[in-house]
Protein backbone atom coordinates (compact mmCIF):
# COMPACT_ATOMS: atom_id res chain seq x y z
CA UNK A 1 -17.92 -8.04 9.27
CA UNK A 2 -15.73 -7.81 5.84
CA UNK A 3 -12.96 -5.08 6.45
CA UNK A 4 -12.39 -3.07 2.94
CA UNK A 5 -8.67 -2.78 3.51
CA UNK A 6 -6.23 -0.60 1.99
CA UNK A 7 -2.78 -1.89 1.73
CA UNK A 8 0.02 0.41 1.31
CA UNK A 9 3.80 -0.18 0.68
CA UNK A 10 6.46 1.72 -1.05
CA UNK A 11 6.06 1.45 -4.87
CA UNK A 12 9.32 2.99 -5.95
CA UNK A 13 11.89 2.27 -3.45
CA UNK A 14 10.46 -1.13 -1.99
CA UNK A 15 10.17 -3.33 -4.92
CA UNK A 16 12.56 -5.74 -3.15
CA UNK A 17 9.66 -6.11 -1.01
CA UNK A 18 7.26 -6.54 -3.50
CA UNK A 19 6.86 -10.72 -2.50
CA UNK A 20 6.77 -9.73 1.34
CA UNK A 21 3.81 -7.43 0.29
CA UNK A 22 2.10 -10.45 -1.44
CA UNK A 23 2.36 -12.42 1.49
CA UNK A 24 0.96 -9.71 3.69
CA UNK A 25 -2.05 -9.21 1.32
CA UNK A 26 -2.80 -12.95 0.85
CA UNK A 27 -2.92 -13.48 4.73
CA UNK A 28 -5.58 -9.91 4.75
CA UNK A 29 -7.61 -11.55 2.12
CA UNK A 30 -8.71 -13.62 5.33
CA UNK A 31 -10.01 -10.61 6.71
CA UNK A 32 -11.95 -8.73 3.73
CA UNK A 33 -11.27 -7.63 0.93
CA UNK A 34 -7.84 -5.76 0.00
CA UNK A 35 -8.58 -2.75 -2.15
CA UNK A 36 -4.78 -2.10 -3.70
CA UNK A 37 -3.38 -5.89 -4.14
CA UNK A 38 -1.48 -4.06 -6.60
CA UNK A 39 1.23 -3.09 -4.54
CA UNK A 40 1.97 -6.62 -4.06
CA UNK A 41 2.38 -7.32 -7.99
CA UNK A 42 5.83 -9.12 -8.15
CA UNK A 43 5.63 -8.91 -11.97
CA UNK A 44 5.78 -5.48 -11.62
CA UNK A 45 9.20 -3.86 -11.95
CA UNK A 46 10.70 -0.10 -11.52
CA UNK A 47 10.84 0.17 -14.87
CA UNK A 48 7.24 -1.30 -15.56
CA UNK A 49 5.94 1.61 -12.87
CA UNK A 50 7.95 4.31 -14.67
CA UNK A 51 5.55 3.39 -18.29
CA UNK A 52 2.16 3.16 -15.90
CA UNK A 53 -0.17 1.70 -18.89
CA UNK A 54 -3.32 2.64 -16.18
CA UNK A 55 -2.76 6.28 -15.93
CA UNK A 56 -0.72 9.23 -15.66
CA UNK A 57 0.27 10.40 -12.10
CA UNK A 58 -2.85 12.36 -11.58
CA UNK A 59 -5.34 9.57 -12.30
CA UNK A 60 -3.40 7.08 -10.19
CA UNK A 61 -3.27 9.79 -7.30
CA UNK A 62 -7.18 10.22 -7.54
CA UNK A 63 -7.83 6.39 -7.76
CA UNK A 64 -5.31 5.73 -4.87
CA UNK A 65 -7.81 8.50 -2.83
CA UNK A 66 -11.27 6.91 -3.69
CA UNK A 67 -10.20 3.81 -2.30
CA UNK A 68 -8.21 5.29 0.76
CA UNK A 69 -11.40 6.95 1.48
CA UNK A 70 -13.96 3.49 0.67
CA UNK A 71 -11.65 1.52 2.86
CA UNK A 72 -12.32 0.47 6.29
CA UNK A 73 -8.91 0.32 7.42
CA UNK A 74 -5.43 0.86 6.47
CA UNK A 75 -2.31 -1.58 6.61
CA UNK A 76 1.02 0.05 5.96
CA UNK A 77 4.38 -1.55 5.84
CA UNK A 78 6.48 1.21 6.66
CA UNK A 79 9.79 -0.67 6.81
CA UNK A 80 10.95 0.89 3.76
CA UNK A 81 11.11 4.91 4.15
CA UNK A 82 8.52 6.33 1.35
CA UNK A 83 6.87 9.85 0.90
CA UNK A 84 4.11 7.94 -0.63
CA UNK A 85 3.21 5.79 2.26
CA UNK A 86 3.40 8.40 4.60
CA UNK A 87 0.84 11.11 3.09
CA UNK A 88 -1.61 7.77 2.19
CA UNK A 89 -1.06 7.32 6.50
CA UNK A 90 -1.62 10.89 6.91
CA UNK A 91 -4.90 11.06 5.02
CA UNK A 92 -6.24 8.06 7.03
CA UNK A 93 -5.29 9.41 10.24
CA UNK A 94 -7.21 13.02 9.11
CA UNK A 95 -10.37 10.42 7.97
CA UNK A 96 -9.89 8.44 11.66
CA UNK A 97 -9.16 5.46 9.57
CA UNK A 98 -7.98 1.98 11.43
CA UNK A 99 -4.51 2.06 10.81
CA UNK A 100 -2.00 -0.84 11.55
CA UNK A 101 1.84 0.06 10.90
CA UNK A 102 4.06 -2.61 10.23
CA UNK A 103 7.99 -2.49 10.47
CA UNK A 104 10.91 -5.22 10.49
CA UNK A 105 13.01 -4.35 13.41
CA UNK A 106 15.89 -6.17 11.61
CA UNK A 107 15.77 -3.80 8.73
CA UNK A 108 18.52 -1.03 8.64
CA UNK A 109 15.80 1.63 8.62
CA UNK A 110 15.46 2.08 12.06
C-alpha cells in the first residue's frame, strides 16, 4: 500500500538542511507519495520564505493542515529545534498519525 507521507523539517532555522531534507524525501518517494516535498526545496532561501509568493501565513497554515490530516504518516527531522515542527508532531500524535522522528546524534542539539 502507497503511504501519503507528510514530511516535516524546520523551514526557518534549518535551511542548512534544506539538501539533507531532499535526500530524505527522494529515498520516501520509494514508499508513497510525499505530500510537502517543499520543505526540501534547496532553491528556496530565508529570504525567498520571508516574500511567500503562495500565500500569506494563514493560507500556508491551513494548507500545511489539510495535508497533515490526508497523510498517512508523518516523517519529522527534528534535529534542528523548531516550533513549527513540533505543533505539526503534536497534531499527528492528537490524529494517531504514524510518526517517525529523526535526529543526528552528532548535531549540537542534543
Amino acid at each position: 500500500m502507497s503511504q501519503l507521507i507528510y514530511f516535516c523539517g524546520s523551514m526557518l532555522g534549518g535551511r542548512q538542511d534544506a539538501e539533507l531534507y531532499a535526500r530524505l524525501i527522494e529515498k520516501l518517494r520509494k514508499y508513497g507519495t510525499v505530500l510537502t516535498d517543499h520543505v526540501g526545496d534547496t532553491t528556496m532561501t530565508t529570504e525567498m520564505m520571508a516574500q511567500l509568493e503562495y500565500g500569506n501565513e494563514k493560507s500556508i497554515h491551513d494548507m500545511d493542515m489539510r495535508l497533515l490530516e490526508k497523510c498517512t504518516v508523518v516523517v519529522a527531522e527534528v534535529t534542528q529545534p523548531s516550533l513549527g515542527v513540533g505543533y505539526e508532531i503534536g497534531l499527528a500524535v492528537a490524529a494517531k498519525k504514524r510518526i517517525l522522528c529523526l535526529f543526528r546524534p552528532e548535531s549540537r542539539n542534543s
